[in-house]
PDB file of N, CA and C in Angstrom:
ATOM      1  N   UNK A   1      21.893  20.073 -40.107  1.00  0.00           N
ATOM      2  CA  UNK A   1      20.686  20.812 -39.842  1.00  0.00           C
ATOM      3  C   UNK A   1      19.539  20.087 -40.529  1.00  0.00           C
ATOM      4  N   UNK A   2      18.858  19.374 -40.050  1.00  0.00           N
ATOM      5  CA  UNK A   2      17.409  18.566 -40.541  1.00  0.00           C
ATOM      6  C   UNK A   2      16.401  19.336 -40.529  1.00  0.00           C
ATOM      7  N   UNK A   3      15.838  19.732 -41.595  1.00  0.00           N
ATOM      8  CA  UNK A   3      14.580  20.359 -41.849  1.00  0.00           C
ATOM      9  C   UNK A   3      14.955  22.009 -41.717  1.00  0.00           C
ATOM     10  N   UNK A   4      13.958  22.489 -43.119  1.00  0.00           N
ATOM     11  CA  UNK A   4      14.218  23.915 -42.433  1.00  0.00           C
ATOM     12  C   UNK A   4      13.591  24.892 -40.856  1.00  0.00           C
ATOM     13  N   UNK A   5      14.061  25.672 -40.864  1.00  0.00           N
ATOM     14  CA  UNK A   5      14.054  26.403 -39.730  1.00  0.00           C
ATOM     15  C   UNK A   5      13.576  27.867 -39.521  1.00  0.00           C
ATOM     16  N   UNK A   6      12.720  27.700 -38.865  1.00  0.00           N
ATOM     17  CA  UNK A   6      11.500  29.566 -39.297  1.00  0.00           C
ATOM     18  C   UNK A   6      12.100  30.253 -37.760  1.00  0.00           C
ATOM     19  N   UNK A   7      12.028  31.757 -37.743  1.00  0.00           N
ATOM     20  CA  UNK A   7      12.715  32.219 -36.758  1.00  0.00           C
ATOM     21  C   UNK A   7      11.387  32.470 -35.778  1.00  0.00           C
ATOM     22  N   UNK A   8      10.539  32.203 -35.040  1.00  0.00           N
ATOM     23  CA  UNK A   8       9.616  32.955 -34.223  1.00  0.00           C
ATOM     24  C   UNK A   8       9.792  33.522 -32.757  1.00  0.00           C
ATOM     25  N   UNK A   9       9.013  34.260 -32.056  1.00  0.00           N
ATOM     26  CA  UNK A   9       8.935  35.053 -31.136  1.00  0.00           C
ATOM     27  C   UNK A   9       7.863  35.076 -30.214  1.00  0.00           C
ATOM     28  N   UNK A  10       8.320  34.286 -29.002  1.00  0.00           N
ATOM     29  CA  UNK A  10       7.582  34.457 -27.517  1.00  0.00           C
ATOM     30  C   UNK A  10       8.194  34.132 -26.609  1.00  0.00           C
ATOM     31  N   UNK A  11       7.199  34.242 -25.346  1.00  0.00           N
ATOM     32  CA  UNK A  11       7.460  34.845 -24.271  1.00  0.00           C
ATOM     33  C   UNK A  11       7.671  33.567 -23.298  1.00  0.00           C
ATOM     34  N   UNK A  12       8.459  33.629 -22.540  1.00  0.00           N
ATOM     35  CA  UNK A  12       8.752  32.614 -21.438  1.00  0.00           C
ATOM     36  C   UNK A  12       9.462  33.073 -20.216  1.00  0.00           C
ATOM     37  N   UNK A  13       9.177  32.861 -18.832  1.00  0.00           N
ATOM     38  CA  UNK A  13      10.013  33.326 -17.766  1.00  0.00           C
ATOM     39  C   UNK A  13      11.388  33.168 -17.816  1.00  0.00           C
ATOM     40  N   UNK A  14      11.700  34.462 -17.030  1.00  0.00           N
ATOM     41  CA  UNK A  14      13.119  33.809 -17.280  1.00  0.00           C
ATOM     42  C   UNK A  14      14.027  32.926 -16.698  1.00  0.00           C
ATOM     43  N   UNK A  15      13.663  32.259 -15.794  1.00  0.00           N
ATOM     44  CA  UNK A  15      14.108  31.098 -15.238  1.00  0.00           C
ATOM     45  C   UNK A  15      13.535  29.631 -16.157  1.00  0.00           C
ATOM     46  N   UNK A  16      12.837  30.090 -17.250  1.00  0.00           N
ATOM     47  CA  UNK A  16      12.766  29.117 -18.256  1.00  0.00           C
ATOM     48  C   UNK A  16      13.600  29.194 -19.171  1.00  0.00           C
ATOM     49  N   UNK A  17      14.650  29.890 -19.445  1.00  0.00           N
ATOM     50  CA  UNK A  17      15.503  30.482 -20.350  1.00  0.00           C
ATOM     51  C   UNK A  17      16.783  30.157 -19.534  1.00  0.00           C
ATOM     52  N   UNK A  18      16.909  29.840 -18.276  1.00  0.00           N
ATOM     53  CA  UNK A  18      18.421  29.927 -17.833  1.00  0.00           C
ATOM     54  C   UNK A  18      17.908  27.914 -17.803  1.00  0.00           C
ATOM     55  N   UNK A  19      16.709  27.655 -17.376  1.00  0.00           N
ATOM     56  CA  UNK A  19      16.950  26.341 -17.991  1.00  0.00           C
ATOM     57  C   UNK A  19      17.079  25.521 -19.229  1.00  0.00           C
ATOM     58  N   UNK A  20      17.035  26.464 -20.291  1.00  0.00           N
ATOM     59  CA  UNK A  20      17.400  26.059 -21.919  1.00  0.00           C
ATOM     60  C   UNK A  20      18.635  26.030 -21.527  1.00  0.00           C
ATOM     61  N   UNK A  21      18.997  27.579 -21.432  1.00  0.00           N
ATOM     62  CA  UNK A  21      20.688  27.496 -21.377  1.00  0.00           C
ATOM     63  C   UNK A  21      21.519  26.188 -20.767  1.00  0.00           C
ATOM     64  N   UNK A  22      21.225  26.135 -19.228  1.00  0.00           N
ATOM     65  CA  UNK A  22      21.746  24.814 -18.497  1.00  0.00           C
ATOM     66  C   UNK A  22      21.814  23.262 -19.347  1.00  0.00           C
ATOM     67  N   UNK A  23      20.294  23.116 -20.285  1.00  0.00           N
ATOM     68  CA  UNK A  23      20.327  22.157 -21.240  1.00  0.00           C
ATOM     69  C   UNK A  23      21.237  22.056 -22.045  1.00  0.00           C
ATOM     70  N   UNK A  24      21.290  22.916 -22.736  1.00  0.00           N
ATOM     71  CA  UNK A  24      22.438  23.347 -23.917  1.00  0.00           C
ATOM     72  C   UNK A  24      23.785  22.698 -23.300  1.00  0.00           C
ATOM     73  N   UNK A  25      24.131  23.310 -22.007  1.00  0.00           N
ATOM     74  CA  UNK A  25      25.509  23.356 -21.628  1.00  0.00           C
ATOM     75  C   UNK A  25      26.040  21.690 -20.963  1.00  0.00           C
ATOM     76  N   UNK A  26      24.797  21.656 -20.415  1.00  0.00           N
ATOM     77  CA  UNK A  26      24.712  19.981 -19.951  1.00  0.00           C
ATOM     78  C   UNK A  26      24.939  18.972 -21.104  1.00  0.00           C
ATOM     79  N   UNK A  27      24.151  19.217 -22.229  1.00  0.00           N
ATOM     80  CA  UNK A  27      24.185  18.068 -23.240  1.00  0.00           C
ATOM     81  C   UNK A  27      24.703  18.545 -24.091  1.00  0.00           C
ATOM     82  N   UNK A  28      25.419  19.400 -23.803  1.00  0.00           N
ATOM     83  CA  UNK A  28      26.848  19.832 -25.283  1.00  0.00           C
ATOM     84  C   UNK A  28      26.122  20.032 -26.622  1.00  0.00           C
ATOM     85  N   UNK A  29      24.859  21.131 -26.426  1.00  0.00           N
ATOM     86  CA  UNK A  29      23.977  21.438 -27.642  1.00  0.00           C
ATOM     87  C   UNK A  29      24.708  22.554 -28.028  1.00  0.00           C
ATOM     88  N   UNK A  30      24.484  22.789 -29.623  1.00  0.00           N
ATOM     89  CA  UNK A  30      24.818  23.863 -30.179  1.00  0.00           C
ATOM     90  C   UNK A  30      24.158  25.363 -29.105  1.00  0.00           C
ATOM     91  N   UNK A  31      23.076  25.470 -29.125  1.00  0.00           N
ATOM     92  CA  UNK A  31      22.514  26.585 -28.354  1.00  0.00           C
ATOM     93  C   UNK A  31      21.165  26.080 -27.449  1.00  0.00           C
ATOM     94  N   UNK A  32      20.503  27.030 -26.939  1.00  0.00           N
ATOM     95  CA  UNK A  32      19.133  27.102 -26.118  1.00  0.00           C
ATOM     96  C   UNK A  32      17.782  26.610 -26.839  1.00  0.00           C
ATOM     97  N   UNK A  33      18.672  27.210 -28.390  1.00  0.00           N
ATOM     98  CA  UNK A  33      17.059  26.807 -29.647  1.00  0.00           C
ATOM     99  C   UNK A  33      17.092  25.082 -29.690  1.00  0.00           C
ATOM    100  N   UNK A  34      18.167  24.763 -29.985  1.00  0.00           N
ATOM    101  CA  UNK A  34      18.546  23.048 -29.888  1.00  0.00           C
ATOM    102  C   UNK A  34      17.614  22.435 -29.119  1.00  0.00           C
ATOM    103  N   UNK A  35      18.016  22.859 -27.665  1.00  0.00           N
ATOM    104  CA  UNK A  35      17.458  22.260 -26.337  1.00  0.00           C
ATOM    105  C   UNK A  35      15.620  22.671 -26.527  1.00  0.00           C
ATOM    106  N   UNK A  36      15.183  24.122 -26.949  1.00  0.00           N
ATOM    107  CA  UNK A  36      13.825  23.862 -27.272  1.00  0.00           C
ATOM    108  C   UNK A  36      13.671  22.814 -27.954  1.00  0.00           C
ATOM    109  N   UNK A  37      14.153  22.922 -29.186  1.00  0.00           N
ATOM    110  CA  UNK A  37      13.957  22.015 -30.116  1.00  0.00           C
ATOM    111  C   UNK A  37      13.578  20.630 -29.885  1.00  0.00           C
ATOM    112  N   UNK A  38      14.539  19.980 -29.051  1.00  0.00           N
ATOM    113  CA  UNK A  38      14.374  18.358 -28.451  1.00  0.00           C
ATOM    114  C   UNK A  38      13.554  17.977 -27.468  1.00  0.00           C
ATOM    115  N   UNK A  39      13.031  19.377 -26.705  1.00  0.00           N
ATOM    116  CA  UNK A  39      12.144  19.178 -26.460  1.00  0.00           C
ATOM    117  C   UNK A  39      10.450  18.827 -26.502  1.00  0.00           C
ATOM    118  N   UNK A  40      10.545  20.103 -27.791  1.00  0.00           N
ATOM    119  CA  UNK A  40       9.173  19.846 -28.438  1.00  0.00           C
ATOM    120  C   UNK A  40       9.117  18.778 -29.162  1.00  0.00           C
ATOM    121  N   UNK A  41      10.512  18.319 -29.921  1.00  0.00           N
ATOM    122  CA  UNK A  41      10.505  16.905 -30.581  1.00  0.00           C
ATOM    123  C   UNK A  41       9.832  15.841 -29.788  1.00  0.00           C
ATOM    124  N   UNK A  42      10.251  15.976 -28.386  1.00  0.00           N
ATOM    125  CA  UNK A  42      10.196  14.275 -27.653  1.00  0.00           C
ATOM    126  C   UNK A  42       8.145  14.530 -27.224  1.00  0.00           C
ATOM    127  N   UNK A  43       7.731  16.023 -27.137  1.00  0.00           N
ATOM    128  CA  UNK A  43       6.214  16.119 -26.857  1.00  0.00           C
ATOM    129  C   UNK A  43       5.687  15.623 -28.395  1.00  0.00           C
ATOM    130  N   UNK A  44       6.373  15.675 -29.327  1.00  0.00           N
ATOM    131  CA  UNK A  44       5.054  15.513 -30.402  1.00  0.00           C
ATOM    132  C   UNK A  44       5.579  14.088 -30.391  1.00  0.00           C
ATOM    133  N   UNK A  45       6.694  13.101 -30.173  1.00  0.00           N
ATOM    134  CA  UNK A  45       6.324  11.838 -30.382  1.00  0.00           C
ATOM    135  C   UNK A  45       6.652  10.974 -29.191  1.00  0.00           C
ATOM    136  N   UNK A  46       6.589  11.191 -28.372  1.00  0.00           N
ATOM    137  CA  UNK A  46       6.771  10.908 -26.819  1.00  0.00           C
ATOM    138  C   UNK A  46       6.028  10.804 -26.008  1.00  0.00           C
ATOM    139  N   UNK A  47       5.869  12.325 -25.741  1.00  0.00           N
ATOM    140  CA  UNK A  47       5.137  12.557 -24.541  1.00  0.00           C
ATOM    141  C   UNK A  47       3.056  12.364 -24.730  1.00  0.00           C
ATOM    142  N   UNK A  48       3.010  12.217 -23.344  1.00  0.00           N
ATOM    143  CA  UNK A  48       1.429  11.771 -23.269  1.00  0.00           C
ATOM    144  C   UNK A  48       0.637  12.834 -22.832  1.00  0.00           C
ATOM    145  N   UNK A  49       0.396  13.847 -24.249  1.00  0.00           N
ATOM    146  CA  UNK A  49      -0.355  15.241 -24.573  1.00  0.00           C
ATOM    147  C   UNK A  49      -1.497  15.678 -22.443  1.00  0.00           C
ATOM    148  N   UNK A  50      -1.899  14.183 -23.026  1.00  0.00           N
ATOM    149  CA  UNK A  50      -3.140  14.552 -22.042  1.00  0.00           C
ATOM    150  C   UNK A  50      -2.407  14.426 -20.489  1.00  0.00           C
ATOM    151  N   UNK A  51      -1.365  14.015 -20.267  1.00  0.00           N
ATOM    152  CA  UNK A  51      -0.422  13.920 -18.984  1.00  0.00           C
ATOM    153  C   UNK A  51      -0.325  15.437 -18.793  1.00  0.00           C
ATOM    154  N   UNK A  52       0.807  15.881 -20.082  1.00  0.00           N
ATOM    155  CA  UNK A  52       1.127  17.178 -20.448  1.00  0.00           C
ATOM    156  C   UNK A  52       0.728  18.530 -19.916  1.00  0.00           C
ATOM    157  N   UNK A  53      -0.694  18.193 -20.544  1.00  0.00           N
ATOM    158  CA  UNK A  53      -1.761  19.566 -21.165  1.00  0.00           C
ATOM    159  C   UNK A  53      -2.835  19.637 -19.333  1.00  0.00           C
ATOM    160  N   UNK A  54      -3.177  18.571 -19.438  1.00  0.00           N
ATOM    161  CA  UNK A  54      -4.333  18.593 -18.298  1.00  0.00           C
ATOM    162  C   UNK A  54      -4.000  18.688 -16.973  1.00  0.00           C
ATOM    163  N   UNK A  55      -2.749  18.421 -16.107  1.00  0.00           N
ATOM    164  CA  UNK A  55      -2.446  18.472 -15.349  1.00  0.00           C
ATOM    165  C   UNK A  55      -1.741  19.705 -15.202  1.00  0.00           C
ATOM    166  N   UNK A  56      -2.544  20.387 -13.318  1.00  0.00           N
ATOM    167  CA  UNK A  56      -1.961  21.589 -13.425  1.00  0.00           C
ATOM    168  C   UNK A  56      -0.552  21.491 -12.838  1.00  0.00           C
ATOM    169  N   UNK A  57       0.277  22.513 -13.751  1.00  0.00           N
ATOM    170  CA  UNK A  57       1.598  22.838 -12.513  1.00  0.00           C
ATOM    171  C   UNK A  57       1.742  23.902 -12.250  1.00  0.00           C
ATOM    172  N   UNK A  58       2.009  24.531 -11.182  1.00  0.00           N
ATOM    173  CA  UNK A  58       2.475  25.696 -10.987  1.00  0.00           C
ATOM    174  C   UNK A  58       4.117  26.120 -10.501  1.00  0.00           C
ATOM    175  N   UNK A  59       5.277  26.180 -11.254  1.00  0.00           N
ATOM    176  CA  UNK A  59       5.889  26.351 -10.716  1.00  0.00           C
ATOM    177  C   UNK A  59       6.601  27.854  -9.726  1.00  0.00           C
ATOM    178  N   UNK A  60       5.547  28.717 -10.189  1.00  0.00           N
ATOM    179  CA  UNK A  60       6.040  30.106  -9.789  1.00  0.00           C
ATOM    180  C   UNK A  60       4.879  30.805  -8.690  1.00  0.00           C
ATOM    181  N   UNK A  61       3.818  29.595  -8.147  1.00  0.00           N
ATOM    182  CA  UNK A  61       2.479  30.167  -7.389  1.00  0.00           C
ATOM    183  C   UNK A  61       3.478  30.306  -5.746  1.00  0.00           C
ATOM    184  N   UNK A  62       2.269  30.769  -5.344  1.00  0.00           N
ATOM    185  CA  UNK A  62       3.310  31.561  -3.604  1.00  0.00           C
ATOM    186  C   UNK A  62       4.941  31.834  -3.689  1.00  0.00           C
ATOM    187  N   UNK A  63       5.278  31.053  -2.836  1.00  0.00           N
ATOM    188  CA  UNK A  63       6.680  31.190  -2.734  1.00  0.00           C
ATOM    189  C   UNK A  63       7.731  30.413  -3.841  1.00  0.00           C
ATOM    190  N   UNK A  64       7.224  30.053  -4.175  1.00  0.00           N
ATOM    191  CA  UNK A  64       7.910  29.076  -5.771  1.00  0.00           C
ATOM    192  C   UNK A  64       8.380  30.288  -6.322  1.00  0.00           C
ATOM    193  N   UNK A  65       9.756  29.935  -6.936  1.00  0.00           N
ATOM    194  CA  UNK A  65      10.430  30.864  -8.039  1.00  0.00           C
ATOM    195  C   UNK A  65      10.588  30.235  -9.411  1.00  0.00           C
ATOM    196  N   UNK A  66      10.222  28.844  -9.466  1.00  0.00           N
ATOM    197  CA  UNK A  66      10.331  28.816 -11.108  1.00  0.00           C
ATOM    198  C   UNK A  66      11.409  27.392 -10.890  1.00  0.00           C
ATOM    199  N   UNK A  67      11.528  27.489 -12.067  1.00  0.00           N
ATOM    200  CA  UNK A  67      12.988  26.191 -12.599  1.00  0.00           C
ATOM    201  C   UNK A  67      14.045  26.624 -11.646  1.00  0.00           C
ATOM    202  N   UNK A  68      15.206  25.366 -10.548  1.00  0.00           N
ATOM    203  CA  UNK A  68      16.153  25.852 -10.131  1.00  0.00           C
ATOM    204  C   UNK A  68      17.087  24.725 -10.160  1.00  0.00           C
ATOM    205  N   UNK A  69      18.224  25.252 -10.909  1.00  0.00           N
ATOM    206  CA  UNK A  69      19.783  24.021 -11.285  1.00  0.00           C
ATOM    207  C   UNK A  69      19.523  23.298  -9.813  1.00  0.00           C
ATOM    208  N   UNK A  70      19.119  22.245 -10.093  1.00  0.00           N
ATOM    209  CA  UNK A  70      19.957  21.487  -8.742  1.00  0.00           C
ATOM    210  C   UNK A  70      21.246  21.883  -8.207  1.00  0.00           C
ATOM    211  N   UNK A  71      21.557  21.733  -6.889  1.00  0.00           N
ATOM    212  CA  UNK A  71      23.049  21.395  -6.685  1.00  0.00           C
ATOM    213  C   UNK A  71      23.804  20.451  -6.980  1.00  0.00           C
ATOM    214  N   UNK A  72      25.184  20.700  -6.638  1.00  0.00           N
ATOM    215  CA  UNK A  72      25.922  19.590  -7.498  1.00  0.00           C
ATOM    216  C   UNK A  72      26.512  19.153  -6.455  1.00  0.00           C
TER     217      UNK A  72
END
C-alpha cells in the first residue's frame, strides 16, 4: 500500500462504476478504488489536462447510455 489513503465520497453514473468494476476484474486489481486510483495516477502524470478538461464528451446525451463492456 504506497502512500496513505483518505476515504471520500461522490457521485458517478452508474455505468461508470460497472466500468471500475470491469477494470478491476480485467487487470486482476485488488478492487474498483485501485482501478480509480490508476487512473487518476496516469491524469496527473500522463495525461494532456487540456486534451482531458476542454474537450466535450458526452457519453449519456440522446440515445447514448454511458460506458458499455465491449463484446467478446
Amino acid at each position: 500500500m504506497a502512500g496513505a489513503k483518505e476515504s471520500i465520497s461522490f457521485e458517478i453514473q452508474e455505468d461508470l462504476i460497472k466500468m471500475l468494476e470491469h477494470i478491476s476484474e480485467e487487470y486482476n486489481l485488488r478492487d474498483s478504488n485501485k482501478a480509480l486510483r490508476c487512473i487518476l495516477d496516469y491524469v496527473a502524470s500522463d495525461g494532456d489536462w487540456d486534451d482531458i478538461f476542454s474537450k466535450r464528451r458526452c457519453l449519456r446525451c440522446g440515445s447514448k447510455k454511458g460506458w458499455e463492456r465491449a463484446s467478446s
